[in-house]
C-alpha atoms as a PDB file:
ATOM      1  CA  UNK A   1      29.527   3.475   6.862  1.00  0.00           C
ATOM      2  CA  UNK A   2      32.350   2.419   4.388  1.00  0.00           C
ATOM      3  CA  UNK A   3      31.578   0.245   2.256  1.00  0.00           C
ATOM      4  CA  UNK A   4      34.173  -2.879   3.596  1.00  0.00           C
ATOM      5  CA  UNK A   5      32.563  -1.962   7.233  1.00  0.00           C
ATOM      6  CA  UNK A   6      29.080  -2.640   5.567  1.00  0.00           C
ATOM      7  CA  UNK A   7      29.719  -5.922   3.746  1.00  0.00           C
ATOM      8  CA  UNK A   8      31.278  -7.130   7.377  1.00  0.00           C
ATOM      9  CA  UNK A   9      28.246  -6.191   9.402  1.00  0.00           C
ATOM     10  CA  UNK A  10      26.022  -8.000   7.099  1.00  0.00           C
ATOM     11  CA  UNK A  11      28.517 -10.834   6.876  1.00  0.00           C
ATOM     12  CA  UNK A  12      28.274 -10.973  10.827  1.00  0.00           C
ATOM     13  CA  UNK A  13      24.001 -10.693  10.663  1.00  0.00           C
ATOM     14  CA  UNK A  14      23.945 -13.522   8.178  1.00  0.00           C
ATOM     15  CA  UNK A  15      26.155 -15.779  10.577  1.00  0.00           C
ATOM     16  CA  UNK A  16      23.825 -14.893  13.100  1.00  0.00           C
ATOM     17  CA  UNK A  17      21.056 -15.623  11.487  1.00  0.00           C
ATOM     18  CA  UNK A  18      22.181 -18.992  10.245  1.00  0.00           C
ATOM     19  CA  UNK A  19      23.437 -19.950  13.562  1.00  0.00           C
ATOM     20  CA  UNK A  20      20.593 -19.201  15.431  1.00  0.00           C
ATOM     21  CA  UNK A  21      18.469 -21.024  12.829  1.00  0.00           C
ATOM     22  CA  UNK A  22      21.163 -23.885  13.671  1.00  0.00           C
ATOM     23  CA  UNK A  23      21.346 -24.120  17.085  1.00  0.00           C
ATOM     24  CA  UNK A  24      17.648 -23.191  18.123  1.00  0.00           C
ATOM     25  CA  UNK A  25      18.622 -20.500  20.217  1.00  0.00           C
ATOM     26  CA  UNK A  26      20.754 -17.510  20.972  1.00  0.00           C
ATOM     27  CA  UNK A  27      24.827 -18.116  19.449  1.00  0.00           C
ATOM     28  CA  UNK A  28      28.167 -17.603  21.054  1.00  0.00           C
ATOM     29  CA  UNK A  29      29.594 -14.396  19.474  1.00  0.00           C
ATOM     30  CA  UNK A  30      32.911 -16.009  19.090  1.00  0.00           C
ATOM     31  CA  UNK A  31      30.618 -18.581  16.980  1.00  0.00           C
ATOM     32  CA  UNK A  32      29.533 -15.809  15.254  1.00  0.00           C
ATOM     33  CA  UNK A  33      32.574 -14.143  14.044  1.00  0.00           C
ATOM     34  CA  UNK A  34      34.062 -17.438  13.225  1.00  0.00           C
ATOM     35  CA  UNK A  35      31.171 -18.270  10.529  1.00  0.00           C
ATOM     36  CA  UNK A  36      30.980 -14.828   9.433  1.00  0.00           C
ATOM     37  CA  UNK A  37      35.311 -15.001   8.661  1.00  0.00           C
ATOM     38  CA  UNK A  38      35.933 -12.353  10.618  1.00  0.00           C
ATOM     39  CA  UNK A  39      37.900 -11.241  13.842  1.00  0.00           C
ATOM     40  CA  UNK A  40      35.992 -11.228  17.332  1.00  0.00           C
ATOM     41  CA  UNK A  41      36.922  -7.196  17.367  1.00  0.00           C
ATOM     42  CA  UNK A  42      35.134  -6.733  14.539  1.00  0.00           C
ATOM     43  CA  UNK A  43      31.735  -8.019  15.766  1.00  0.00           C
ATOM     44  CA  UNK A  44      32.427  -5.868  18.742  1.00  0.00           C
ATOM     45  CA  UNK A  45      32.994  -2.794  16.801  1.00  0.00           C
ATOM     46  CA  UNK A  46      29.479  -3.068  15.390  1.00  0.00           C
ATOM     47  CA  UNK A  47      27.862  -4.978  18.355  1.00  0.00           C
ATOM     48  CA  UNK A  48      29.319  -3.797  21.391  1.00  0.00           C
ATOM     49  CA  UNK A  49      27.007  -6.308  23.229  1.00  0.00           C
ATOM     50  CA  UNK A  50      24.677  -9.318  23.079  1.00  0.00           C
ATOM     51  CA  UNK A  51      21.617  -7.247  23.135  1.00  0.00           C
ATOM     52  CA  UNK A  52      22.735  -5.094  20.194  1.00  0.00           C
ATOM     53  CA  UNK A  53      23.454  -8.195  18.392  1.00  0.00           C
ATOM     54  CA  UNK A  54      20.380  -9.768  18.925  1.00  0.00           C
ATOM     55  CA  UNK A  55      18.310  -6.604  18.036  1.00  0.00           C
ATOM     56  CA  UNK A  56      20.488  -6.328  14.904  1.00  0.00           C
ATOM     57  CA  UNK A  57      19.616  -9.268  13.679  1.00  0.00           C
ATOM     58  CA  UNK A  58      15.972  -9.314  14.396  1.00  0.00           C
ATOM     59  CA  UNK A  59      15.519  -6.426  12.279  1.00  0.00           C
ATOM     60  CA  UNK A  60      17.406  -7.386   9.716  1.00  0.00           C
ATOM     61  CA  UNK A  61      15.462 -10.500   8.828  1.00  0.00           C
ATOM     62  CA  UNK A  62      12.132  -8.255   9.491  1.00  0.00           C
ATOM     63  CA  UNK A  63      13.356  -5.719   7.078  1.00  0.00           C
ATOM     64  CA  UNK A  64      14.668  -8.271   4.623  1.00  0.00           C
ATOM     65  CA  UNK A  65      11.518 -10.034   4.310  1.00  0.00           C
ATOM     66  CA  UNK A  66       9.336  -6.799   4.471  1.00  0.00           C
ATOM     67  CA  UNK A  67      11.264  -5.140   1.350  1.00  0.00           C
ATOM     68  CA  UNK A  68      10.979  -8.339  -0.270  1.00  0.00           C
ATOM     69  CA  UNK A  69       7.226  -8.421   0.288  1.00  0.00           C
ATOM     70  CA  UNK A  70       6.685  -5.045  -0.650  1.00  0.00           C
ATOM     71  CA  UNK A  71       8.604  -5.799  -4.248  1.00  0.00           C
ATOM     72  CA  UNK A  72       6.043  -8.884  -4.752  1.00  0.00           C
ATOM     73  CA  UNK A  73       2.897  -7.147  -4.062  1.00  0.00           C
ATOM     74  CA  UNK A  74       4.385  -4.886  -6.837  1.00  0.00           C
ATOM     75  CA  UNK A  75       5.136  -7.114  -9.237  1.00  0.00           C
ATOM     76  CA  UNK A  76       3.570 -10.606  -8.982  1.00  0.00           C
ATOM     77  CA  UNK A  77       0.677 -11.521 -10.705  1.00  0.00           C
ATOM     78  CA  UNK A  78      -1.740 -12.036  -8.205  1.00  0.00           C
ATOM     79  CA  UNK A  79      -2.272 -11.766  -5.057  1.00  0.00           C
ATOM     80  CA  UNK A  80      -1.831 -15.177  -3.994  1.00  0.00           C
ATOM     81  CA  UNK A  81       1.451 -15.296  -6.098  1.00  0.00           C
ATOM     82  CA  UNK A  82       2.561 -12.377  -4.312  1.00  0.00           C
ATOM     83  CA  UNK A  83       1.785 -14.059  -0.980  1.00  0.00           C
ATOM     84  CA  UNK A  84       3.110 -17.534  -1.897  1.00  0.00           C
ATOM     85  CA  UNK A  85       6.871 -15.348  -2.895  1.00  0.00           C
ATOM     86  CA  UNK A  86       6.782 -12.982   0.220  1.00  0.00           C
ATOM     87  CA  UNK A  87       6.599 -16.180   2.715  1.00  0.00           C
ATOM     88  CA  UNK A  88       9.206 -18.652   1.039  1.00  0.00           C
ATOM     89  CA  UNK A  89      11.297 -15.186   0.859  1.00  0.00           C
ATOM     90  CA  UNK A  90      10.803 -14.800   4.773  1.00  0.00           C
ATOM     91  CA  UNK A  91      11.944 -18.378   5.161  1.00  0.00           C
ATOM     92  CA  UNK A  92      15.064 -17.751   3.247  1.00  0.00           C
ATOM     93  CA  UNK A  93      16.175 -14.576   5.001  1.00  0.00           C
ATOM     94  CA  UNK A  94      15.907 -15.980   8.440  1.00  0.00           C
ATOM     95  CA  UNK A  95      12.342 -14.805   9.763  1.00  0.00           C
ATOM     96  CA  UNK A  96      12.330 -17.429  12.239  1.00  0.00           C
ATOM     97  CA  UNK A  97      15.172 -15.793  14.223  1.00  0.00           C
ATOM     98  CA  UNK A  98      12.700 -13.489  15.178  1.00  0.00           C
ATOM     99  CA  UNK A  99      10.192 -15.509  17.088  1.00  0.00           C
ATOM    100  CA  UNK A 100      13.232 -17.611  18.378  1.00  0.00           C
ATOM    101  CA  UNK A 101      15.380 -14.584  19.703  1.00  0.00           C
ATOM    102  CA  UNK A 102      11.832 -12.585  20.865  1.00  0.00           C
ATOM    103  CA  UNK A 103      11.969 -13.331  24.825  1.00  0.00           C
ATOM    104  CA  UNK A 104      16.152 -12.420  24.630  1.00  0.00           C
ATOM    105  CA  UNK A 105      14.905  -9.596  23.905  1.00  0.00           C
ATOM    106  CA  UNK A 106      14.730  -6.211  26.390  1.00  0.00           C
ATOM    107  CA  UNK A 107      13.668  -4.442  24.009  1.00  0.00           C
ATOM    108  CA  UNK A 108      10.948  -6.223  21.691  1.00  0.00           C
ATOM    109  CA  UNK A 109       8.926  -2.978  19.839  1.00  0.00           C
ATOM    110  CA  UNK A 110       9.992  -1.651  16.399  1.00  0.00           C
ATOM    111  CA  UNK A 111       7.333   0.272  15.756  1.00  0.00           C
ATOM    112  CA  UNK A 112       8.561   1.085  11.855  1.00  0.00           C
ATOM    113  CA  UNK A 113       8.574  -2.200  10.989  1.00  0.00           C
ATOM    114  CA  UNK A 114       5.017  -3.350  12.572  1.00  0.00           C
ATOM    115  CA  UNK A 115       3.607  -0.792  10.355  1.00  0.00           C
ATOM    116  CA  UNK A 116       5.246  -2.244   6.985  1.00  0.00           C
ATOM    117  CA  UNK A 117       4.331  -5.523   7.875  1.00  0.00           C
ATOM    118  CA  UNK A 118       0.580  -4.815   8.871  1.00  0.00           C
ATOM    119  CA  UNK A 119       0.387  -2.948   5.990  1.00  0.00           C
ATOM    120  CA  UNK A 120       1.772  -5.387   3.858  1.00  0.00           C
ATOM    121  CA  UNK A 121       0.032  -8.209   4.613  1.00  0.00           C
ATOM    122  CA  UNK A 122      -3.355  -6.485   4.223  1.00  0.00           C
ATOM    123  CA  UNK A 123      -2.563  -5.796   1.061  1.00  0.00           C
ATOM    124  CA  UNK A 124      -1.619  -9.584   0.223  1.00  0.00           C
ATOM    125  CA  UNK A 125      -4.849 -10.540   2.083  1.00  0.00           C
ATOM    126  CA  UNK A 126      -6.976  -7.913   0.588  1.00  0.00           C
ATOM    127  CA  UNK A 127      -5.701  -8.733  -2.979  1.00  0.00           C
ATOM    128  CA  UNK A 128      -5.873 -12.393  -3.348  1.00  0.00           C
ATOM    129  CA  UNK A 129      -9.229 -12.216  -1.806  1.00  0.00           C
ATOM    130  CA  UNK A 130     -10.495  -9.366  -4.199  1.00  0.00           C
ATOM    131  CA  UNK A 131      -8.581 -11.769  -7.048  1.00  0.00           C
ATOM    132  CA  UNK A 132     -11.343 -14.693  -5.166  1.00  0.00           C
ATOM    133  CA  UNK A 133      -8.316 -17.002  -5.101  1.00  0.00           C
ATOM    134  CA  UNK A 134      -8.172 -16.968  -1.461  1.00  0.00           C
ATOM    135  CA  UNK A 135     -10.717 -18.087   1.538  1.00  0.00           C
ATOM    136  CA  UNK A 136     -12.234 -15.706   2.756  1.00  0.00           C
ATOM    137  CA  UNK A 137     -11.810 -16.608   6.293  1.00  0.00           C
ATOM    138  CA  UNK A 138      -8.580 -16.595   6.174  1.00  0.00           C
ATOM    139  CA  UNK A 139      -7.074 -13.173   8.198  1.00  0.00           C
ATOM    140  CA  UNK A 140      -3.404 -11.547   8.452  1.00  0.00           C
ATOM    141  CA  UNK A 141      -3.238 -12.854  11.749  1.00  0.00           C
ATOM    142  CA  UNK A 142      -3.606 -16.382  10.814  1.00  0.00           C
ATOM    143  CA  UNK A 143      -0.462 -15.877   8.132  1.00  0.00           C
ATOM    144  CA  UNK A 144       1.992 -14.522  10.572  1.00  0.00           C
ATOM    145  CA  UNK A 145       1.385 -17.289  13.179  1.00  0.00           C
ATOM    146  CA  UNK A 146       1.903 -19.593   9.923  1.00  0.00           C
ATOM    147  CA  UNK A 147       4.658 -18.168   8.784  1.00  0.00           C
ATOM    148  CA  UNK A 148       5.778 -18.453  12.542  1.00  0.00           C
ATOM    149  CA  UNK A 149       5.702 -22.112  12.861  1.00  0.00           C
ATOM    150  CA  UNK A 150       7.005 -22.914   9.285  1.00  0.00           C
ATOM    151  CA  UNK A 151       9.943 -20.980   9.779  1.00  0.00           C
ATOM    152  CA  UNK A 152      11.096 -22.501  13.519  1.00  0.00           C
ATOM    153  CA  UNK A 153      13.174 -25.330  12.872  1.00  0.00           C
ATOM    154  CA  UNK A 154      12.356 -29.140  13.649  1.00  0.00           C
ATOM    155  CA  UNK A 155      15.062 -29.586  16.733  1.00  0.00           C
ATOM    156  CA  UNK A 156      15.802 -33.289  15.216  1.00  0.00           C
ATOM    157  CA  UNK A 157      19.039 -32.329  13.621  1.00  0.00           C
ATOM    158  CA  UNK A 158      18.485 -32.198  10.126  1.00  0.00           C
ATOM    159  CA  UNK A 159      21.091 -29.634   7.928  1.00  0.00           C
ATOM    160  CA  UNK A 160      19.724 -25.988   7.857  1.00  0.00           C
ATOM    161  CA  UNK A 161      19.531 -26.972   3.876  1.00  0.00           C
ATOM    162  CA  UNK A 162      16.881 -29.669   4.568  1.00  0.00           C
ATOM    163  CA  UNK A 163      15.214 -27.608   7.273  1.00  0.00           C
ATOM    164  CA  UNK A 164      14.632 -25.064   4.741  1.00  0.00           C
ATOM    165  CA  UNK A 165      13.867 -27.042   1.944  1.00  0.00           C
ATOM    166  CA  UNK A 166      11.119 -28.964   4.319  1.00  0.00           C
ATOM    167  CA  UNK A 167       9.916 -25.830   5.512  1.00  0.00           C
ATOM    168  CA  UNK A 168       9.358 -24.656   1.881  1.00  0.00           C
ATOM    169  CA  UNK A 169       7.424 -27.399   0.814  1.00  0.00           C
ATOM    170  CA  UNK A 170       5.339 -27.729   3.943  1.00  0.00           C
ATOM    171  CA  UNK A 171       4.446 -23.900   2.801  1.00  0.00           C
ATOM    172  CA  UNK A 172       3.617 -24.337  -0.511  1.00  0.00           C
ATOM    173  CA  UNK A 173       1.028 -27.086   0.910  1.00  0.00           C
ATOM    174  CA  UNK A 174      -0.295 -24.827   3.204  1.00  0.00           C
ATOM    175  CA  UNK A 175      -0.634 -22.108   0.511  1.00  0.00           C
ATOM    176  CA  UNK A 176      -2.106 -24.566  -1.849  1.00  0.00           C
ATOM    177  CA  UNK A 177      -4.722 -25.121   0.992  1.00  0.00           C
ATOM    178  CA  UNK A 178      -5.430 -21.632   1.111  1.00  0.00           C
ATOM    179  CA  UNK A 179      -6.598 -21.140  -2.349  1.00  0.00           C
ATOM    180  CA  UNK A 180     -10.178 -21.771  -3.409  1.00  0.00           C
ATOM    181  CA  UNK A 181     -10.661 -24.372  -5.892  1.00  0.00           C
ATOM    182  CA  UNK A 182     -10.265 -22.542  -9.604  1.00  0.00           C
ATOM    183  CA  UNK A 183     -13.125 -22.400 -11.629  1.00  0.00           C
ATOM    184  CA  UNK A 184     -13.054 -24.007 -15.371  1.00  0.00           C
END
């Protein structure tokens, strides 16, 4: 894909992504193309149709936040630090549109990513508990539906700014929770 063609199609996934964090639900394309600042043709040349939209953008925030994940377990400190990085990342790149989009959806299985993100977060898990910051109660399940409900937003109103920056420090409460009290 040229490189012009590229920078639109992500320009047109962010919009998506924002607007779908905005208006709780599934966005008019021509809503869509406006906030991305580019021609209604354009979105159609890369998403002939709602469903390819929709898709598009689903795995785009899932493969955001899984690369960025992936990079933290690498390079953080700890496991918890690695954990605390990988979910205010998912906030930021939209990983509520994927719970909010899911029943759109005909087609609700990526396979690719399921593994990266199972994988991943057993490694988060299985670090910060080896590094005996975390409970140890505490299972990948219970993060994902987490991450789930801190990334929907509130449906009062508020900004997308303040819905984010509420969701982030609702997050680092619950992460704080998380952690077993450090001994001196």
């Amino acid at each position: 894909m040229r490189a012009d063609a590229q920078k639109n199609r992500e320009r047109l996934l962010d919009a998506a992504v924002e607007l779908i964090l905005e208006v709780g639900g599934e966005p008019s394309r021509d809503a869509v193309a406006e906030r991305a600042g580019v021609g209604i043709g354009t979105l159609y040349r890369h998403f002939p149709d709602q469903q390819s939209l929709l898709h598009a953008v689903a795995r785009y925030a899932l493969e955001r936040s899984i690369s960025a994940g992936e990079t933290f377990v690498e390079n953080a400190p700890d496991g918890v630090d690695a954990l605390r990085q990988y979910m205010h990342a998912a906030l930021d790149n939209g990983i509520g549109v994927v719970n909010m989009i899911h029943p759109l959806l005909d087609k609700r299985d990526w396979p690719d990513l399921h593994t990266r993100a199972s994988t991943l977060m057993k490694v988060i898990v299985r670090r910060a508990k080896q590094d005996g910051r975390l409970r140890s109660d505490l299972s990948e399940p219970d993060l994902v539906f987490a991450m789930i409900r801190f990334a929907r937003p509130l449906a009062v109103g508020l900004p997308l700014s303040e819905e984010r920056a509420i969701a982030h420090r609702h997050l680092d409460f619950y992460i704080d929770g998380l952690c077993l009290p450090q001994r001196s």
